[in-house]
N, C-alpha and C. Protein backbone atom coordinates (compact mmCIF):
# COMPACT_ATOMS: atom_id res chain seq x y z
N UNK A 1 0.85 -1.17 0.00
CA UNK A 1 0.00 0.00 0.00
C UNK A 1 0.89 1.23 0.00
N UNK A 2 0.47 2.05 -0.91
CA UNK A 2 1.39 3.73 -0.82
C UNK A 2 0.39 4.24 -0.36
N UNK A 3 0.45 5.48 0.58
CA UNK A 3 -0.21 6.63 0.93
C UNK A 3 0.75 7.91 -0.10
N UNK A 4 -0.33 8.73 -0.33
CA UNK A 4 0.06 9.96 -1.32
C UNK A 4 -0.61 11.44 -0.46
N UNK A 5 0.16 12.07 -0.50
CA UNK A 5 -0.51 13.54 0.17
C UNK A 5 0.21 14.57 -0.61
N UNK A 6 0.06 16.07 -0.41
CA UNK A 6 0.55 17.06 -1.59
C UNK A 6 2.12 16.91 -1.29
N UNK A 7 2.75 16.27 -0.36
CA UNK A 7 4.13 16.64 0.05
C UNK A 7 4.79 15.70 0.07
N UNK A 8 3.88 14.44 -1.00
CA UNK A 8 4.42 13.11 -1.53
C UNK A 8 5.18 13.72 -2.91
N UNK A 9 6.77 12.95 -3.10
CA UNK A 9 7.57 13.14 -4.53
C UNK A 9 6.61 12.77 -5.40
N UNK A 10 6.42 13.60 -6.61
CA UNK A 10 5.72 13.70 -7.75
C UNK A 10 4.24 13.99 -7.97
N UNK A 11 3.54 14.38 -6.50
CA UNK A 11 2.38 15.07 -6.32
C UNK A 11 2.63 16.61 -6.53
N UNK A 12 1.87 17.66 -7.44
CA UNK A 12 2.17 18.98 -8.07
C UNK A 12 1.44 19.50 -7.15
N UNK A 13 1.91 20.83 -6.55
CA UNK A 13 1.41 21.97 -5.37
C UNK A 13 1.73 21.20 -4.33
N UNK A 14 1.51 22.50 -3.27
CA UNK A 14 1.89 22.23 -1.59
C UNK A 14 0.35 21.85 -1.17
N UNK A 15 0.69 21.32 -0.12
CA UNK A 15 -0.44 21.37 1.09
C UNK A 15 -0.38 22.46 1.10
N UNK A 16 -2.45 23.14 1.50
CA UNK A 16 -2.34 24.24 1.55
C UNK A 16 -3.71 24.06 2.62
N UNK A 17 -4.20 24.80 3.52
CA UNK A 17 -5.31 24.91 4.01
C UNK A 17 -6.81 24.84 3.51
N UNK A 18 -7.30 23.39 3.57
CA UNK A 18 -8.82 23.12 3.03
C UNK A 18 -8.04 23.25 1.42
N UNK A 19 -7.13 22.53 0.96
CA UNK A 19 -6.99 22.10 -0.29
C UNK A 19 -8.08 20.72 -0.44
N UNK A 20 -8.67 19.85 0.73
CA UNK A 20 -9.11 18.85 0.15
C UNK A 20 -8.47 17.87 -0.92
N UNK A 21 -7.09 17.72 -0.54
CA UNK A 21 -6.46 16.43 -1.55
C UNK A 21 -7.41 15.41 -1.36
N UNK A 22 -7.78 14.56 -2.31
CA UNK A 22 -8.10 13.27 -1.91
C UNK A 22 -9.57 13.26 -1.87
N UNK A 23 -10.45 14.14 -1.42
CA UNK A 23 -11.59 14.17 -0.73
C UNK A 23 -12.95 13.27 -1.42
N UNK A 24 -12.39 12.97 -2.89
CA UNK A 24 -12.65 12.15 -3.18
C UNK A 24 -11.91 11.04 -4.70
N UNK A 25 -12.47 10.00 -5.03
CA UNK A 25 -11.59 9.48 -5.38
C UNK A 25 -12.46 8.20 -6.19
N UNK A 26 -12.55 8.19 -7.35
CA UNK A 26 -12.70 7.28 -8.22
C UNK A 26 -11.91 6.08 -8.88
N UNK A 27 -11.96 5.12 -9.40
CA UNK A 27 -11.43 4.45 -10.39
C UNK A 27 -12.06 3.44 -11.17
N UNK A 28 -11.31 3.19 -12.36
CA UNK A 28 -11.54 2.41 -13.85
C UNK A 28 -10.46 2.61 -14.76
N UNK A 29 -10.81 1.88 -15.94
CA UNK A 29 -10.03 1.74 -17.10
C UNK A 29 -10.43 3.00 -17.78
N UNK A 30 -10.46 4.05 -17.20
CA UNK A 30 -10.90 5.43 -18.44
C UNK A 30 -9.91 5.59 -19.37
N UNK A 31 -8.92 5.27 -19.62
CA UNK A 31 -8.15 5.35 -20.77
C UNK A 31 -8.04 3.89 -22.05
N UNK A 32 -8.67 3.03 -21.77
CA UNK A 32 -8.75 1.77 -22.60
C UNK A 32 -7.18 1.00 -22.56
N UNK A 33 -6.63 1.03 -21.69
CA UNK A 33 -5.19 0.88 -21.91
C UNK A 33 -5.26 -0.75 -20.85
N UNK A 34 -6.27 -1.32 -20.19
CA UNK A 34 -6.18 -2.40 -19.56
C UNK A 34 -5.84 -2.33 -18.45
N UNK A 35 -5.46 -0.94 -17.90
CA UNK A 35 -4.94 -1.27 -16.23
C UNK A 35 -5.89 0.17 -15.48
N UNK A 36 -6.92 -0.36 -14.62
CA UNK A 36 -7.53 0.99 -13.87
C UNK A 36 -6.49 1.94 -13.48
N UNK A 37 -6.98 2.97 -13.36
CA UNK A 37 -6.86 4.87 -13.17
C UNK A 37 -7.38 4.80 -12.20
N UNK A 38 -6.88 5.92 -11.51
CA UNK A 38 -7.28 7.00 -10.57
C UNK A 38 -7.87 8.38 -10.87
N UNK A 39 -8.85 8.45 -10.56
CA UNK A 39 -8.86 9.97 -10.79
C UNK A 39 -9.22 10.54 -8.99
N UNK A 40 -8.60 11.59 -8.83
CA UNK A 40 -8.57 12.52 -7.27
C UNK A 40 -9.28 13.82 -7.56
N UNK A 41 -10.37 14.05 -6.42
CA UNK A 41 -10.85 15.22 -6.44
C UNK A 41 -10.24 15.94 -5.67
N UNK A 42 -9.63 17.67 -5.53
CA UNK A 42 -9.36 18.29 -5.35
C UNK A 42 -10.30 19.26 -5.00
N UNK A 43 -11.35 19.68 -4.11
CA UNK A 43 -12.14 20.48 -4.64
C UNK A 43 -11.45 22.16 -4.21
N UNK A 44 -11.06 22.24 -3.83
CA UNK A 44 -10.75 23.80 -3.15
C UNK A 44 -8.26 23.93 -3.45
N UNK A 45 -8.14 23.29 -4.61
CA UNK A 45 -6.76 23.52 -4.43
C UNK A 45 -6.74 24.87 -5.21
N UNK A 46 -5.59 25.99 -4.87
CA UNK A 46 -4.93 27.06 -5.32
C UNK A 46 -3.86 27.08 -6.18
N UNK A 47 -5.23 26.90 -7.54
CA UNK A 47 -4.54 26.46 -9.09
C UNK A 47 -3.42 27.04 -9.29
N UNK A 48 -2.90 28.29 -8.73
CA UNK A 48 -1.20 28.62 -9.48
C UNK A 48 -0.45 28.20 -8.39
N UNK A 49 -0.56 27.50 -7.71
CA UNK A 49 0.39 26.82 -6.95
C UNK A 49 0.71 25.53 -7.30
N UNK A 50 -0.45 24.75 -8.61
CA UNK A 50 -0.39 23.91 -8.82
C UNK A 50 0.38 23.25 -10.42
N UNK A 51 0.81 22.47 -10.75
CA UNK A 51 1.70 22.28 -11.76
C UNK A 51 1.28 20.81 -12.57
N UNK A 52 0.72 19.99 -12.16
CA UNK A 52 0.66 19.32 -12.58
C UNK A 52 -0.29 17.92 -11.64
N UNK A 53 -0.46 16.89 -12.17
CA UNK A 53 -0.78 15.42 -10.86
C UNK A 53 0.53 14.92 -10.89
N UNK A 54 -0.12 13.93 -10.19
CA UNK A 54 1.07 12.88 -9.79
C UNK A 54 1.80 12.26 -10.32
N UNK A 55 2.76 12.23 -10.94
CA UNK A 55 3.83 11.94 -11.68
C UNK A 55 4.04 10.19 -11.84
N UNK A 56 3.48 10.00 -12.75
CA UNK A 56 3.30 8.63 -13.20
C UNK A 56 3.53 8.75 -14.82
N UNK A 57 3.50 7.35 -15.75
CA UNK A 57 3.16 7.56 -16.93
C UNK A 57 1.86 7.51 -17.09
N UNK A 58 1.92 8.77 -18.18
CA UNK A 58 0.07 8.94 -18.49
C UNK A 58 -0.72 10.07 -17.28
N UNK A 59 -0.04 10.36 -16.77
CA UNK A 59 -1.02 11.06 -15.59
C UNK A 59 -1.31 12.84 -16.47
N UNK A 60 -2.25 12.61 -16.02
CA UNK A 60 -3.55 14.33 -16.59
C UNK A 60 -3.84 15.18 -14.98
N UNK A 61 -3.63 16.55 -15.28
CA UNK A 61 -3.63 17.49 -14.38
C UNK A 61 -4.98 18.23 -15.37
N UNK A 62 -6.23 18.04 -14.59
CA UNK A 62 -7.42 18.90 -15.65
C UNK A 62 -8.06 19.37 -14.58
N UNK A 63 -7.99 20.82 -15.00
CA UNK A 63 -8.69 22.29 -14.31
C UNK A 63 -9.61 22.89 -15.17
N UNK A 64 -10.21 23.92 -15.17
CA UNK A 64 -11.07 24.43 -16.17
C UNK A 64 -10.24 25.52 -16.72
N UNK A 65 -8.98 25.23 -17.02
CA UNK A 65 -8.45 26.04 -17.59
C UNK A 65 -7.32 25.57 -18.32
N UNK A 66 -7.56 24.21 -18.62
CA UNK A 66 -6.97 22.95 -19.77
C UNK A 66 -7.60 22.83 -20.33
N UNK A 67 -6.91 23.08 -21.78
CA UNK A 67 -7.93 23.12 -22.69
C UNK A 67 -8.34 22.20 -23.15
N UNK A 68 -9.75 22.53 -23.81
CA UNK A 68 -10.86 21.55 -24.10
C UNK A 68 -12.02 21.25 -23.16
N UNK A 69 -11.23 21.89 -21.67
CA UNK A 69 -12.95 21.47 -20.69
C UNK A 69 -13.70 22.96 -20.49
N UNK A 70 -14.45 23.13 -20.58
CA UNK A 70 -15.57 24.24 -20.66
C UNK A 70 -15.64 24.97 -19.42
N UNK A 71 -15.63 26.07 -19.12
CA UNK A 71 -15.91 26.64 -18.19
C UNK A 71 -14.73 27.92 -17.84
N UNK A 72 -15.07 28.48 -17.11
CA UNK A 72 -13.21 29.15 -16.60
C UNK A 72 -13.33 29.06 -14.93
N UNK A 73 -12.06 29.17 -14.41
CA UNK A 73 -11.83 28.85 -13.07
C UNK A 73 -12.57 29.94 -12.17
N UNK A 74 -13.14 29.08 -10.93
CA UNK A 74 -13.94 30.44 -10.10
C UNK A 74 -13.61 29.69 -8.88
N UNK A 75 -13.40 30.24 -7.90
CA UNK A 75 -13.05 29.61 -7.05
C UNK A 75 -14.71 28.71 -6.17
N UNK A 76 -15.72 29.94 -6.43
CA UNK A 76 -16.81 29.05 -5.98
C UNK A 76 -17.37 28.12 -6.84
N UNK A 77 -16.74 27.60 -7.41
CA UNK A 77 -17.35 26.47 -8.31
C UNK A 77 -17.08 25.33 -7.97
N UNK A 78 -16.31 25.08 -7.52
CA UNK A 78 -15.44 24.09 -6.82
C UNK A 78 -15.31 23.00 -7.58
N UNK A 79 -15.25 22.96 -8.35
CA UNK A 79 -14.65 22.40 -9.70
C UNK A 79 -13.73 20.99 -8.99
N UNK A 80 -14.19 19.67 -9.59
CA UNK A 80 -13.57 18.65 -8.42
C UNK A 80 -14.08 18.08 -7.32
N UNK A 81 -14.73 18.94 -6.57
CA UNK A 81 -15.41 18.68 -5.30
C UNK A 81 -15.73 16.94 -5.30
N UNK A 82 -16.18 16.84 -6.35
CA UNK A 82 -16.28 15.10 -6.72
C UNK A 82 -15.74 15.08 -7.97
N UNK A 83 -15.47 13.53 -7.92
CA UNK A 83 -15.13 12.85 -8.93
C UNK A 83 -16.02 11.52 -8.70
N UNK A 84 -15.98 11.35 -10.30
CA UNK A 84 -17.08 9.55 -10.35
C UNK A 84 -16.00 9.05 -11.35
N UNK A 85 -17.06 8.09 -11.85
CA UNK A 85 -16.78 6.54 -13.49
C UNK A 85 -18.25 6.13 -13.36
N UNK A 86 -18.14 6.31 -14.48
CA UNK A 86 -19.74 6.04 -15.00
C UNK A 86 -19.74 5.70 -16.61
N UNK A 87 -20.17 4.54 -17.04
CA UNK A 87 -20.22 4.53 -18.76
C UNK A 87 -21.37 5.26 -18.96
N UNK A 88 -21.08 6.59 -19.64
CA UNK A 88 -21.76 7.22 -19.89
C UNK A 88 -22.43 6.84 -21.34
N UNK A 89 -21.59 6.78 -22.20
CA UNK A 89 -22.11 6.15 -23.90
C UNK A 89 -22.30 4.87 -23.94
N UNK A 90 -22.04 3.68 -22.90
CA UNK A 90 -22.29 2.61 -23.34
C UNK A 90 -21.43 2.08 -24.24
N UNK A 91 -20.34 1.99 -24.40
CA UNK A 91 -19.02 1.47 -24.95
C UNK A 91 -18.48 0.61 -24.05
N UNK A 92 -18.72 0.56 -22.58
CA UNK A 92 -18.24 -0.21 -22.44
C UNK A 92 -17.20 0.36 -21.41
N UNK A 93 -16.60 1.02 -21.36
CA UNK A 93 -15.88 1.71 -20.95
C UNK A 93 -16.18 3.01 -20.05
N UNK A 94 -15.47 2.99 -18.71
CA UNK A 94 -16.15 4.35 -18.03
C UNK A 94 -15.75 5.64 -18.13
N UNK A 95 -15.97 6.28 -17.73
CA UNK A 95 -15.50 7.85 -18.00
C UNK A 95 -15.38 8.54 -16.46
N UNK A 96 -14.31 9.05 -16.68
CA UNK A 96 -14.17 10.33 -15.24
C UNK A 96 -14.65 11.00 -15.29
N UNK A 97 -15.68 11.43 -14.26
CA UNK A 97 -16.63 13.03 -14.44
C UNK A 97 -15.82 13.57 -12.90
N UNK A 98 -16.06 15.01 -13.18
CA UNK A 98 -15.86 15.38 -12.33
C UNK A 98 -17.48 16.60 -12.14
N UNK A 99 -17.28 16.53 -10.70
CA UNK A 99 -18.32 17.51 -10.38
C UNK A 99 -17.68 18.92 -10.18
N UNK A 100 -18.69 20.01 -10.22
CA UNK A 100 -18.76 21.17 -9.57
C UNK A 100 -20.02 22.05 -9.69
N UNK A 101 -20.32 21.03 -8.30
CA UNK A 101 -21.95 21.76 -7.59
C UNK A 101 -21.93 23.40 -7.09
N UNK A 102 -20.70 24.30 -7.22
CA UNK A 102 -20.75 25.50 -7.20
C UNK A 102 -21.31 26.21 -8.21
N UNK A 103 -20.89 25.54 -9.72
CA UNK A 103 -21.09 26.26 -10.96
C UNK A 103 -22.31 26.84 -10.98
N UNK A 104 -23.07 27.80 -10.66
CA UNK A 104 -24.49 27.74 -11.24
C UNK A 104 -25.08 27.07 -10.14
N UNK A 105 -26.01 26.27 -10.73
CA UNK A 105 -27.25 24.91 -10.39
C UNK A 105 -25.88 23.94 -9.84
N UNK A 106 -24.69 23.86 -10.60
CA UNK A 106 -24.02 22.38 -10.30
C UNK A 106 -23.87 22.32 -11.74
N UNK A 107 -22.66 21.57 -12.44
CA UNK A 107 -22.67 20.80 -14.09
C UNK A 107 -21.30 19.31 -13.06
N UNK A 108 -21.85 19.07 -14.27
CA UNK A 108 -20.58 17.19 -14.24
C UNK A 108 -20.55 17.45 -15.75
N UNK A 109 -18.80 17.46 -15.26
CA UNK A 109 -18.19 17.28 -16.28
C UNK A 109 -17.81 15.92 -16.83
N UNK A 110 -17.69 15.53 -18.15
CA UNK A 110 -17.47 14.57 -18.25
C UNK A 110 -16.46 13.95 -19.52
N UNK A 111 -15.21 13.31 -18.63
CA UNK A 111 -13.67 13.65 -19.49
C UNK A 111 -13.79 12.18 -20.64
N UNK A 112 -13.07 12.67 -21.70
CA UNK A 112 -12.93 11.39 -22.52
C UNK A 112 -10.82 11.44 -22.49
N UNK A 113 -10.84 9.91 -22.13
CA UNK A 113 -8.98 10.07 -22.27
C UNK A 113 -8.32 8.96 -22.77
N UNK A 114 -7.08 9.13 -23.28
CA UNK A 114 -6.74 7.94 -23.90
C UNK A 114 -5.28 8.15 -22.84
N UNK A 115 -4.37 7.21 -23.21
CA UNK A 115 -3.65 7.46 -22.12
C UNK A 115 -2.54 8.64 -22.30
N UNK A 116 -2.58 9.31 -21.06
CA UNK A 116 -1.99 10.78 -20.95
C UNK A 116 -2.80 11.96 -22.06
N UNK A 117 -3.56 11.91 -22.67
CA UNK A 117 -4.06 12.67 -22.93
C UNK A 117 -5.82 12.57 -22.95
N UNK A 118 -6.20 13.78 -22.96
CA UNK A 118 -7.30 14.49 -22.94
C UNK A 118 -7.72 14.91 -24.33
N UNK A 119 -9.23 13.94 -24.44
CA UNK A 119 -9.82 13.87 -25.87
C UNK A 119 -10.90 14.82 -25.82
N UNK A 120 -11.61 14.91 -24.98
CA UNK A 120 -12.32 15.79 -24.89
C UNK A 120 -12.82 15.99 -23.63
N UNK A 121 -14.09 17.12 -23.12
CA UNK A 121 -15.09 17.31 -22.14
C UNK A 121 -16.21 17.97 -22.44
N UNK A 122 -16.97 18.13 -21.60
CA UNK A 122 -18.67 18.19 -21.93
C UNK A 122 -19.32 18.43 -20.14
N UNK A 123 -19.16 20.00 -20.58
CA UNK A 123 -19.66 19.66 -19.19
C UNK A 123 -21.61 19.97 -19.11
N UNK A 124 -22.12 18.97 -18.33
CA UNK A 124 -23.82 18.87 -18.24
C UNK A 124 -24.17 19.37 -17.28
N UNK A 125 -25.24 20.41 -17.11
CA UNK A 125 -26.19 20.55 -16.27
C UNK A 125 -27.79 20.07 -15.95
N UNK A 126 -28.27 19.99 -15.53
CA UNK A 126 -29.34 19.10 -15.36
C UNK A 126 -30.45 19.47 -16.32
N UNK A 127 -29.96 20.08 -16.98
CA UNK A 127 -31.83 20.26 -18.25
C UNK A 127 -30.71 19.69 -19.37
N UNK A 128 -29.75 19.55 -19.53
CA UNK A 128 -28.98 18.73 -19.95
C UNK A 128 -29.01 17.41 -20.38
N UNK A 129 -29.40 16.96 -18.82
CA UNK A 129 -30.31 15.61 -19.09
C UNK A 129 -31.74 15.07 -18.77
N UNK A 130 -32.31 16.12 -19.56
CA UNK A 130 -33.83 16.44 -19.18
C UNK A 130 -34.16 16.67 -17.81
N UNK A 131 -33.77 16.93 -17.10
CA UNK A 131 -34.67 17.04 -15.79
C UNK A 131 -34.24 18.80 -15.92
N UNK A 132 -35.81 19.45 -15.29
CA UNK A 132 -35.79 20.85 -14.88
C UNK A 132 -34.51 21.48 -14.58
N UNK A 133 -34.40 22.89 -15.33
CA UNK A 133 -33.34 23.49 -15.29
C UNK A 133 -33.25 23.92 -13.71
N UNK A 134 -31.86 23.60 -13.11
CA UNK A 134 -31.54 23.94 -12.15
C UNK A 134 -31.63 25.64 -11.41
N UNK A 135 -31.25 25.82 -10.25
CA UNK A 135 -31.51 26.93 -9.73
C UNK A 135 -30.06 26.86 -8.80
N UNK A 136 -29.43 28.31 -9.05
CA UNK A 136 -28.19 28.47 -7.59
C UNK A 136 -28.98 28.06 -6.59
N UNK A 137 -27.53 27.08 -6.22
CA UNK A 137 -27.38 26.66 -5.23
C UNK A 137 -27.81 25.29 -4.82
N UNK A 138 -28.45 24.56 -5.86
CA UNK A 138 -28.82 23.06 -5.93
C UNK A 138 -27.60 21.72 -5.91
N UNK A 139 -26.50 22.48 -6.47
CA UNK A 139 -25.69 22.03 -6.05
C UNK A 139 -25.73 19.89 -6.82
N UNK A 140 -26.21 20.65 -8.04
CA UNK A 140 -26.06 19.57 -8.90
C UNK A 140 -24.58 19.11 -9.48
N UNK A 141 -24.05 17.58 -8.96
CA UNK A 141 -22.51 17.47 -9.00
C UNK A 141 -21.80 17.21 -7.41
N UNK A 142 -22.81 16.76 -7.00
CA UNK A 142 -21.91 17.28 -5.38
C UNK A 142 -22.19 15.54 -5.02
N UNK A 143 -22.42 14.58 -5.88
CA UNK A 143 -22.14 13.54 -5.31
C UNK A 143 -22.24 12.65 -6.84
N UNK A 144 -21.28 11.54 -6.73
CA UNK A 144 -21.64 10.59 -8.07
C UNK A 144 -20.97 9.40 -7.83
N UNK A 145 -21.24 8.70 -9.20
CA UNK A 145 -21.09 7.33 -8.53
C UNK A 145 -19.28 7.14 -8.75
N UNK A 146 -19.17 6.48 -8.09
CA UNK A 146 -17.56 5.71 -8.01
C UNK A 146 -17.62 4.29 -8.40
């Protein structure tokens, strides 16, 4: 067993107060490559302190300000707060979403990756997927499946 925290070699940024490393934490084969992933929610880290994830092969550092995922950085969005895996298309294969029940109503984002890179994102809010358009503070994204 390894334990990992921000002040583990090859984890990017410091510990910082209510960074929430870890706070939550998914896995699957999201890259099709045969060996499960990690994906770590971060919900509250202090993006220019930050550089990168955890230093592995293949590892993705995605903020809303990597391109291709929608949105721009706010700190109340909390962008991360969760992470899931969920086959979303039915391929077969799961996908990393990440939440941020700050945005608005809440959206889940939802990453497509092959290994080390980032194919795309899409991030959904709930009239999105038919159900009634959300309202601040519903806080759609603030829990999913693992």
């Amino acid at each position: 067993m390894k334990l990992f925290d921000q002040d583990s070699p090859g984890i990017s940024g410091a510990p910082e107060m209510e960074d929430y490393f870890a706070s939550s934490l998914a896995a699957g084969d999201f890259d099709g490559d045969g060996t499960d992933d990690l994906v770590v929610g971060m919900r509250s880290e202090e993006l220019n302190s930050a550089t990168g994830g955890v230093i592995t092969k293949g590892a993705l550092w995605i903020d809303q300000d990597t391109d291709k995922v929608p949105g721009v950085i706010a700190a109340s969005d909390h962008f991360g707060w969760t992470v899931g895996a969920l086959d979303t298309d039915g391929n077969g294969r799961v996908e990393p979403l990440v939440g941020a029940p700050g945005n608005a109503a809440g959206t889940v984002t939802v990453l497509k990756v092959k290994p080390g890179t980032l194919e795309s994102a899409t991030a959904l809010a709930e009239a999105d997927l038919g159900f009634a358009a959300g309202s601040d503070g519903d806080a759609f994204g603030a829990a999913l499946p693992h």
